[in-house]
N, C-alpha and C. Protein backbone atom coordinates (compact mmCIF):
# COMPACT_ATOMS: atom_id res chain seq x y z
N UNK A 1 156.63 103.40 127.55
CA UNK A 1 156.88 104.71 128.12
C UNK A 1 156.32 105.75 127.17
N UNK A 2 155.62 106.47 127.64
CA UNK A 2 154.83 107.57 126.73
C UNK A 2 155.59 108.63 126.85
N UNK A 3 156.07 109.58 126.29
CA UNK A 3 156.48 110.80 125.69
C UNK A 3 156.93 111.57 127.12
N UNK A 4 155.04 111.88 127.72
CA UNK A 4 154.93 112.63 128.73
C UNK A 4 155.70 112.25 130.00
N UNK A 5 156.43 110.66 129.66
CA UNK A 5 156.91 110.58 131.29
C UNK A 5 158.40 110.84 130.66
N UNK A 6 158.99 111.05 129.80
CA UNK A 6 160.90 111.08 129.70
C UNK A 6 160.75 112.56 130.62
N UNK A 7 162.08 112.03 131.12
CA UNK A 7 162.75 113.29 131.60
C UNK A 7 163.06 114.27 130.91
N UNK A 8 162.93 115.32 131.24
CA UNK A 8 164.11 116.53 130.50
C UNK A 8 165.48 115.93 129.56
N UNK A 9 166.15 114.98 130.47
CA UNK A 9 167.37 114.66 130.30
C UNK A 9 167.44 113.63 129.16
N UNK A 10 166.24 112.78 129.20
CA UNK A 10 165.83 111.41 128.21
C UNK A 10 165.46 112.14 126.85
N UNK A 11 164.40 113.44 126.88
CA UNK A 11 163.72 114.07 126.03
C UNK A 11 164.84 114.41 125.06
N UNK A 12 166.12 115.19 125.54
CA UNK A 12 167.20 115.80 124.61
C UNK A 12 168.23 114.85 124.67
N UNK A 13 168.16 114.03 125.14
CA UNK A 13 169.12 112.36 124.18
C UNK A 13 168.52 112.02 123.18
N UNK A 14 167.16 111.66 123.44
CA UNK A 14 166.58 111.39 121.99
C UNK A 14 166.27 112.92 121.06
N UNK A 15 166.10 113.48 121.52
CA UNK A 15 165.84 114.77 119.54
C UNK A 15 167.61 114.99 119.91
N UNK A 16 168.73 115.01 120.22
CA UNK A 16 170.27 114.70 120.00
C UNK A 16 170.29 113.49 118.97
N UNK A 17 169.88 112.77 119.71
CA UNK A 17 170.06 110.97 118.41
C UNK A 17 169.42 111.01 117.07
N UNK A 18 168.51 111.80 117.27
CA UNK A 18 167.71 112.13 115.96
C UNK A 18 168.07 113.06 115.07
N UNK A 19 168.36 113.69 115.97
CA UNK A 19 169.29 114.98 115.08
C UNK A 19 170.85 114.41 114.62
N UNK A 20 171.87 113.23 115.13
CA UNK A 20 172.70 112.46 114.51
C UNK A 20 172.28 112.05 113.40
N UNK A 21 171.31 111.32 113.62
CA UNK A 21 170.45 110.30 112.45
C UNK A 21 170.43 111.29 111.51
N UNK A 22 169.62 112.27 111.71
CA UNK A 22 169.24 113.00 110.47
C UNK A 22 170.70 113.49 109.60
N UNK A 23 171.56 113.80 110.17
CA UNK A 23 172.80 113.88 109.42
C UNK A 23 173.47 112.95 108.84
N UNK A 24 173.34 112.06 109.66
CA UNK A 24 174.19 110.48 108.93
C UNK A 24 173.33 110.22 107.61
N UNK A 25 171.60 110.10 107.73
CA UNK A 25 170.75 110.24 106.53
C UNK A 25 171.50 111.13 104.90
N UNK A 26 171.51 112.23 106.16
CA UNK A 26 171.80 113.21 104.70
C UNK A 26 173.33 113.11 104.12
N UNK A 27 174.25 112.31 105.10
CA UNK A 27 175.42 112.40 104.49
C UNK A 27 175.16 111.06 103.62
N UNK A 28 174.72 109.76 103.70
CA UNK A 28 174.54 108.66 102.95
C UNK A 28 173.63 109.47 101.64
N UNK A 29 173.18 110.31 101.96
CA UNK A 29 172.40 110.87 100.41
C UNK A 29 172.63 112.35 99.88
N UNK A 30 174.07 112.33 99.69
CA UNK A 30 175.38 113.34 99.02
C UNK A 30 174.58 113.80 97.73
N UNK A 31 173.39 112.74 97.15
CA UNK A 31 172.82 113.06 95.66
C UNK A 31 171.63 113.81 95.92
N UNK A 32 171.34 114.02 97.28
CA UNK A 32 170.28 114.65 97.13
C UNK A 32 171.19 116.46 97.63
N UNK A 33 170.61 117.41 96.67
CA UNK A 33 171.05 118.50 96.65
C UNK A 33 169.95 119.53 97.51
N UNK A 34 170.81 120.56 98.28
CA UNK A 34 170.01 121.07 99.14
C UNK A 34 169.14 121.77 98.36
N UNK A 35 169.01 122.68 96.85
CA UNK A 35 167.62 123.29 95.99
C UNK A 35 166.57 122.00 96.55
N UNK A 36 166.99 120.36 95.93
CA UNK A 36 165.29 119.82 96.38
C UNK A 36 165.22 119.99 97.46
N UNK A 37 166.06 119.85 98.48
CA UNK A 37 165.45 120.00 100.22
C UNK A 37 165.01 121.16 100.23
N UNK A 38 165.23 122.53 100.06
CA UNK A 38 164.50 123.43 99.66
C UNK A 38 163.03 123.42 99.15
N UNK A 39 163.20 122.80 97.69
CA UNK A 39 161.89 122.58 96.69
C UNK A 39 160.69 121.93 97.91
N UNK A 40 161.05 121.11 98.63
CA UNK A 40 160.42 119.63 99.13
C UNK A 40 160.04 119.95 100.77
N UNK A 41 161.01 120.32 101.23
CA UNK A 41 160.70 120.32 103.02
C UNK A 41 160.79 121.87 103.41
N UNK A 42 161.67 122.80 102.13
CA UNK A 42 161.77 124.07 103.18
C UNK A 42 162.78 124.11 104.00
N UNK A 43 163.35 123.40 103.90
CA UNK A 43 164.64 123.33 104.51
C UNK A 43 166.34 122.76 103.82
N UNK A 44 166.93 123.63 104.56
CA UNK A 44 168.17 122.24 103.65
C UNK A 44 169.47 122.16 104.77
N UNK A 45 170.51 121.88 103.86
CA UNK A 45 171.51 121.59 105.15
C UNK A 45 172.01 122.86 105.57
N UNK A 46 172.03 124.11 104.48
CA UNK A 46 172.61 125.66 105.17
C UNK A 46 171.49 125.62 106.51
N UNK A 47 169.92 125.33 106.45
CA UNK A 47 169.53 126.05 107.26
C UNK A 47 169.55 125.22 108.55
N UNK A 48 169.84 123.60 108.57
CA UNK A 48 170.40 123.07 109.61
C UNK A 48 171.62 123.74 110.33
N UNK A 49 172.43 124.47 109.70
CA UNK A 49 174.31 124.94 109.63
C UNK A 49 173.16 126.16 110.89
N UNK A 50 172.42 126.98 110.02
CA UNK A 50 172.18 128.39 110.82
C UNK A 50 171.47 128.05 112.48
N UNK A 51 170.71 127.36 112.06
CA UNK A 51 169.99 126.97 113.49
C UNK A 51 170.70 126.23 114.64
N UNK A 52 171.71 125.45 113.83
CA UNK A 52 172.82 124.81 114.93
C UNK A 52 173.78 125.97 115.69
N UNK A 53 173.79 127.04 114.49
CA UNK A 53 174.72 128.23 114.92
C UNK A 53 174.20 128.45 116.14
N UNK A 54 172.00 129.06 115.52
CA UNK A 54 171.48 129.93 116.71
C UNK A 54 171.57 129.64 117.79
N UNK A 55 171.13 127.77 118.34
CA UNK A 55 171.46 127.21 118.91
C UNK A 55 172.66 127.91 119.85
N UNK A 56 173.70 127.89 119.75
CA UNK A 56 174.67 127.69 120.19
C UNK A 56 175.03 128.82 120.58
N UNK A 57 174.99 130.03 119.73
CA UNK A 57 174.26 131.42 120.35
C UNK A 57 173.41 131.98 121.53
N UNK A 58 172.27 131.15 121.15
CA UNK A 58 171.17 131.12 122.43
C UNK A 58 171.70 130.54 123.98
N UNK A 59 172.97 129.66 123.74
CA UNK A 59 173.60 129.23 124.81
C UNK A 59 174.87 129.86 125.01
N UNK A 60 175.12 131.04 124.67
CA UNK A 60 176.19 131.52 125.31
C UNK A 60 177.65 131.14 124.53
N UNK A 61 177.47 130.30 123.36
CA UNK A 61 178.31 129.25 123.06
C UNK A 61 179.67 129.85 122.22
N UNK A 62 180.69 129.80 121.87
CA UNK A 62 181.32 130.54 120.81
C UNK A 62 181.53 129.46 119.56
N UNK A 63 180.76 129.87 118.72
CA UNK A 63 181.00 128.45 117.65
C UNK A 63 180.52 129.16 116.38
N UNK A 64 181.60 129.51 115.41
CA UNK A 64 181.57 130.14 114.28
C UNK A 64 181.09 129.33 113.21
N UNK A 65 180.35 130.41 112.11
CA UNK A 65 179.48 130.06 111.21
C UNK A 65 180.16 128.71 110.65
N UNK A 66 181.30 128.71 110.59
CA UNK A 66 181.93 127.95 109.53
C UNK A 66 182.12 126.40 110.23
N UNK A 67 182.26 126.65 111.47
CA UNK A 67 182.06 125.17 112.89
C UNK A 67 180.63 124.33 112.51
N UNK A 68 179.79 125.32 112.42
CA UNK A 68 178.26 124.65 112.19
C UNK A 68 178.08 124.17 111.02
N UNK A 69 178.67 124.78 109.92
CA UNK A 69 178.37 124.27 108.85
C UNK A 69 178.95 122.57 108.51
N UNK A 70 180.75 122.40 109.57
CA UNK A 70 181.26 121.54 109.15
C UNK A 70 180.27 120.60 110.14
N UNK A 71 179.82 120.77 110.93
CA UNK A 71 179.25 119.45 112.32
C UNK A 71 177.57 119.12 111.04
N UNK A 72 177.37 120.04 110.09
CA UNK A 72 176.15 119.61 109.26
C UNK A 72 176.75 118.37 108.49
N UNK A 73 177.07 119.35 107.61
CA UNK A 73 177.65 118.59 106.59
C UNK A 73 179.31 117.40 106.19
N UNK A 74 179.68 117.37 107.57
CA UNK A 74 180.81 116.49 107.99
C UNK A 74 181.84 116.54 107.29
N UNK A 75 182.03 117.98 106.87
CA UNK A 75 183.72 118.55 106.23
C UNK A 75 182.91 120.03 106.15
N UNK A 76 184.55 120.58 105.67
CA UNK A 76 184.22 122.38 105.15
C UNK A 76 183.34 122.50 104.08
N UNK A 77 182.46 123.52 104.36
CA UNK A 77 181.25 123.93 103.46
C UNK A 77 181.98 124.04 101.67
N UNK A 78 183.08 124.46 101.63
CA UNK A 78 183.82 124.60 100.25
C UNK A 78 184.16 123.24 99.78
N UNK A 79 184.72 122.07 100.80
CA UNK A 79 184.81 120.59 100.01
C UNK A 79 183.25 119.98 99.94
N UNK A 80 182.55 120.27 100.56
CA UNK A 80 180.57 119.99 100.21
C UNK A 80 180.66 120.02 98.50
N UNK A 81 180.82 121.94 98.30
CA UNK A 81 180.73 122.77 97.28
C UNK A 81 181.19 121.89 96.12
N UNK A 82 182.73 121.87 96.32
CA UNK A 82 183.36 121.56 95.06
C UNK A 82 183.37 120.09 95.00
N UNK A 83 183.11 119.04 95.51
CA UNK A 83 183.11 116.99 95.73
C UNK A 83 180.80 117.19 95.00
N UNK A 84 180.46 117.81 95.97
CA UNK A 84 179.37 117.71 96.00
C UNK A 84 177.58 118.24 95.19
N UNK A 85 177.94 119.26 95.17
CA UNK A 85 176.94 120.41 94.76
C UNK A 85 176.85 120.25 93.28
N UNK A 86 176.08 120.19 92.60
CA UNK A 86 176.00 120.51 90.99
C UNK A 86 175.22 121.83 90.82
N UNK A 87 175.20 122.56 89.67
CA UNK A 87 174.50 123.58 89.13
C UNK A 87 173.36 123.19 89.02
N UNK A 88 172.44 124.55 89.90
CA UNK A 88 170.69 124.52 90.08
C UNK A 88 170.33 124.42 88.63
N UNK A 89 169.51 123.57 88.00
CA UNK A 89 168.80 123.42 86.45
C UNK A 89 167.78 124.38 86.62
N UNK A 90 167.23 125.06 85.54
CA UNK A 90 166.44 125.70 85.38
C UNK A 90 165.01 125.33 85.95
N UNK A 91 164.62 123.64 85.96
CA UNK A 91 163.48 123.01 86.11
C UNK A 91 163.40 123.39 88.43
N UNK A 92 164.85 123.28 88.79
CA UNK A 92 165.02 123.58 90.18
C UNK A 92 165.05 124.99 90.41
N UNK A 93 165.24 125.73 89.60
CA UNK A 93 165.00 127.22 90.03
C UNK A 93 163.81 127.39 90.04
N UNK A 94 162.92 127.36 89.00
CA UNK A 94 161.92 127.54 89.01
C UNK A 94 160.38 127.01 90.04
N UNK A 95 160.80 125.51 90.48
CA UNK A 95 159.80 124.59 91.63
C UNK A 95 160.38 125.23 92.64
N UNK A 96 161.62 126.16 92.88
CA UNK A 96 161.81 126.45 94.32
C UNK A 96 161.15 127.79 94.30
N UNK A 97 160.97 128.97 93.17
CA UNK A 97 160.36 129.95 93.29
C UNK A 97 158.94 129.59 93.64
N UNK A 98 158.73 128.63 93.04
CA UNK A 98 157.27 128.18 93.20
C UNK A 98 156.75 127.90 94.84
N UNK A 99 157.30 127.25 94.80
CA UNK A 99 157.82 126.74 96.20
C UNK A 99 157.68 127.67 97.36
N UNK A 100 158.09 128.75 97.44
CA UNK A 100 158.60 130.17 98.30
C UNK A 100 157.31 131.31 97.76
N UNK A 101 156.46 130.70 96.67
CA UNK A 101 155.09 131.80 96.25
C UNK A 101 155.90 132.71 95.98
C-alpha cells in the first residue's frame, strides 16, 4: 500500500502511532536532555508540549499549557525538572548558540 492510497483516517492513525512512539523513545532516553535536542534537531520536548498545545487550540480544544506538557513528557513539567534535567554545561550553551547562528 503506497502512502497515496491511506485514507484520511489510516493517514492520522499512523503520524498518532508515531507520534506515541516518538514519546515512548524519548521517555526510555530520560539521559538525553532537551539543550542536545535543541543543539541536534531544533527541537525538544518544550517544543513538542507547545505544538501539542497549538494543536489543540487550532481545534477548538481546552487543554492547558501544563496538560501538554504532562501528555509530552509523562508527568508534571516540575517532576521532569527536579528527577530529570541537569545544569546546561558551558560546552551546551555555547553548540546551542551556535546552533541558532
Amino acid at each position: 500500500m503506497s502512502e497515496q492510497s491511506l485514507t484520511p483516517q489510516q493517514q492520522t492513525e499512523l503520524e498518532a502511532a508515531t507520534f506515541r512512539r516518538l514519546l515512548a523513545h524519548l521517555d526510555e532516553r530520560k539521559d538525553v536532555q532537551n539543550i542536545d535536542l535543541m543543539i541536534l534537531a531544533g527541537f525538544c520536548r518544550n517544543c513538542l508540549s507547545k505544538w501539542y498545545k497549538a494543536s489543540a487550540d487550532e481545534q477548538g480544544l481546552a487543554l492547558e499549557m501544563d496538560q501538554a506538557r504532562e501528555s509530552v513528557y509523562g508527568m508534571t513539567y516540575d517532576e521532569w525538572k527536579n528527577n530529570h534535567q541537569t545544569e546546561a554545561t558551558q560546552a551546551q550553551l555555547a553548540a546551542l548558540a551556535k546552533a541558532n547562528g
